[in-house]
Structure formats: C-alpha cells, structure tokens
Protein backbone atom coordinates (compact mmCIF):
# COMPACT_ATOMS: atom_id res chain seq x y z
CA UNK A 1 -7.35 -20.02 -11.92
CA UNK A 2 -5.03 -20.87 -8.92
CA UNK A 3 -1.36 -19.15 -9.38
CA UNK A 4 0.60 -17.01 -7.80
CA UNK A 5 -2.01 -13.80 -7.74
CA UNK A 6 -4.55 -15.71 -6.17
CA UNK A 7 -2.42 -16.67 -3.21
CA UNK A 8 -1.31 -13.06 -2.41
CA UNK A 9 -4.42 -12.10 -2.43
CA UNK A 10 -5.61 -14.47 -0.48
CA UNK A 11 -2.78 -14.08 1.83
CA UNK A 12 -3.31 -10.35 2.03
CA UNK A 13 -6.77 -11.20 3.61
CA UNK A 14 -5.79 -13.79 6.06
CA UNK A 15 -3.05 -11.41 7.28
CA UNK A 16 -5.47 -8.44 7.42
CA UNK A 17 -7.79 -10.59 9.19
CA UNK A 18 -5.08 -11.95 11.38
CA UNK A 19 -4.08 -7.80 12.54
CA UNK A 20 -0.73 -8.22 10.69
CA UNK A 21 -1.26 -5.09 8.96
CA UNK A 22 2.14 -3.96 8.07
CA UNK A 23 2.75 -7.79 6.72
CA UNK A 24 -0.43 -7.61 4.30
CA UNK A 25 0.43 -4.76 3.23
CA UNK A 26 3.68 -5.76 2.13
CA UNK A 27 2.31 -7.93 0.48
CA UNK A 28 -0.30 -6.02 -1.09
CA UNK A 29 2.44 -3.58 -2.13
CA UNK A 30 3.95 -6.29 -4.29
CA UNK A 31 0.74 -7.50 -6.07
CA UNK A 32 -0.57 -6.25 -9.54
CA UNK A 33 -4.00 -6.85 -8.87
CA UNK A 34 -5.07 -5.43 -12.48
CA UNK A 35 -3.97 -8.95 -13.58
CA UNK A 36 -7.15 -10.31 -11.77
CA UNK A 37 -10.16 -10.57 -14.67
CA UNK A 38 -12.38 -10.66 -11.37
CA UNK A 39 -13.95 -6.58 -10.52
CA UNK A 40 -15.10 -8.18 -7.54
CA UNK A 41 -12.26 -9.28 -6.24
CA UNK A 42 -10.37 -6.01 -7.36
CA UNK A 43 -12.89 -4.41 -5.08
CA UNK A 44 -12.75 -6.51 -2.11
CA UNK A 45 -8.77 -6.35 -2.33
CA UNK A 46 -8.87 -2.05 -2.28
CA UNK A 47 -11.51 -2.79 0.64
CA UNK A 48 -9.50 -4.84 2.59
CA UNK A 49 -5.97 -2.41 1.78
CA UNK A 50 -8.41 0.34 2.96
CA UNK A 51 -9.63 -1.93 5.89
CA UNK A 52 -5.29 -1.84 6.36
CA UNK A 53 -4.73 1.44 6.56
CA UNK A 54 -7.47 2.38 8.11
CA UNK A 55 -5.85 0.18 10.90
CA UNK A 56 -3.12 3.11 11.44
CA UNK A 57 -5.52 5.54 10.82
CA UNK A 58 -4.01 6.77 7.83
CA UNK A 59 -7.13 8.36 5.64
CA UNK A 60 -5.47 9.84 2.60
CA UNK A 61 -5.04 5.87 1.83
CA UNK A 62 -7.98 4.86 3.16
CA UNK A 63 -10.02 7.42 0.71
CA UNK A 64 -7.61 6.23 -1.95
CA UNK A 65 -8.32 2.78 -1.90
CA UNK A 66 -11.80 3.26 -1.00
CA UNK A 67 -12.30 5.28 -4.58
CA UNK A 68 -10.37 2.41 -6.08
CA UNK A 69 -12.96 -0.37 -4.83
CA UNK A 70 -15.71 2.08 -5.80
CA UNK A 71 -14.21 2.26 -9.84
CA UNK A 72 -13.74 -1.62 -9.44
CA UNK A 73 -17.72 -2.62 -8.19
CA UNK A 74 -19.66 0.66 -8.08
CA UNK A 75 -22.86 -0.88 -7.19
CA UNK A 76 -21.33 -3.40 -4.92
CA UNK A 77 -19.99 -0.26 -2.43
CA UNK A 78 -23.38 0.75 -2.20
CA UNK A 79 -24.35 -2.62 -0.03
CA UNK A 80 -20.94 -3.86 1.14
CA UNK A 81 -20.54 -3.80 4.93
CA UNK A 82 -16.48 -3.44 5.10
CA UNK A 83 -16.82 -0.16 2.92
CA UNK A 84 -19.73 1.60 4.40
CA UNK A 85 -18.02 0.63 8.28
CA UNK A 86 -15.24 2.63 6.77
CA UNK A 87 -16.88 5.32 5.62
CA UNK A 88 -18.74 5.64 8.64
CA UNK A 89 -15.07 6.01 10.52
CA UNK A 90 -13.72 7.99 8.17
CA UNK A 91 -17.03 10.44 8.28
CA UNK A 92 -16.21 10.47 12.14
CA UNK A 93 -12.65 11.04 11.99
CA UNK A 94 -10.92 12.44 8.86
CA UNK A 95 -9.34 15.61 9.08
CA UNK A 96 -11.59 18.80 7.44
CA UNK A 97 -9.07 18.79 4.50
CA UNK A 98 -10.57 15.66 3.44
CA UNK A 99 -14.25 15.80 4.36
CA UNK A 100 -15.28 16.57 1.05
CA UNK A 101 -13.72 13.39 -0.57
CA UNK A 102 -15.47 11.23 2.47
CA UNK A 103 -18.61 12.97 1.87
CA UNK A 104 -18.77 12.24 -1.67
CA UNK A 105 -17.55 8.78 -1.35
CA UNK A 106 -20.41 8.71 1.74
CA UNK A 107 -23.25 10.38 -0.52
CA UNK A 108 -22.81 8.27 -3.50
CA UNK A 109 -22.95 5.02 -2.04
CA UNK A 110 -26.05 6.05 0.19
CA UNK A 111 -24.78 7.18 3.52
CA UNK A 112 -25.53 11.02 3.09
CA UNK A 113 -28.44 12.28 1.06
C-alpha cells in the first residue's frame, strides 16, 4: 500500500518534524487523506496538521484538526502524547472565545474532570 498518499503523508511528517511548517502544510493542503483505509493514520495526520498550526499559534485550526483526529481514533486521543501536549497549550493559551471547545476537547479525553 505504497503510492502517492502514503508519501505525502509521510512527507507531511518529516517536514513537520523538520520545523518546515508552512512546507507541510502545503502539502497537507493538497492531500485527501479520506482515501487512507487507516483511522489511525487519519488521526495521527490531523495531529500532526494540529501539531502545524499550533506552530503559528493559530487555535481555531488547531481545535479543528484536533476534533478531526478525535472523530478519526476517539480512544486513541485519550492516551496519545502529541494531542494531550496540545491540549495542554491550547488550555494555556486560547483566547476565551474558544475555551469552551478546548475544554470539551480537554474533558473528554481525560484532562479535565
């Protein structure tokens, strides 16, 4: 299962890793990752777009992305360091206009009882 998919999302990741985040998300902007049969890696790609934008500090996309890895692997958000570290920032940071999506997002995958 090694095509054309694969690589961008693969090269999303490296350039994520790699700081480049206006170059993965170019990339990411040209992907249909609803191709992928994998929810996992559905997930991890919102996670790592989220990872992007969170980056430039830009939370509407952050909490965005973060609710799209949460529909892709539910129970995976719950113990997945990347999203919780985001949530954590985004708990810290976001604006009061969009506390009550964090907070939600925080609650339901354990952060805030």
């Amino acid at each position: 299962m090694f095509g054309p998919l694969k690589v961008g999302l693969h090269t999303v990741s490296v350039e994520m890793q790699a700081g480049e985040v206006s170059e993965a998300l170019y990339v990411a902007d040209h992907l249909d990752v609803n191709q992928s049969p994998s929810l996992e890696r559905r997930m991890t790609f919102a996670l790592e777009v989220a990872r992007c934008y969170d980056q430039r500090q830009e939370d509407a996309a952050v909490i965005l992305h973060l609710m799209n890895a949460e529909a892709n692997g539910p129970e995976d958000m719950r113990y997945n360091t990347l999203a919780r570290d985001l949530v954590r920032s985004l708990l810290k940071r976001a604006r009061p206009t969009f506390q009550p999506q964090v907070q939600s997002v925080a609650r339901r995958i354990g952060l805030l009882e």
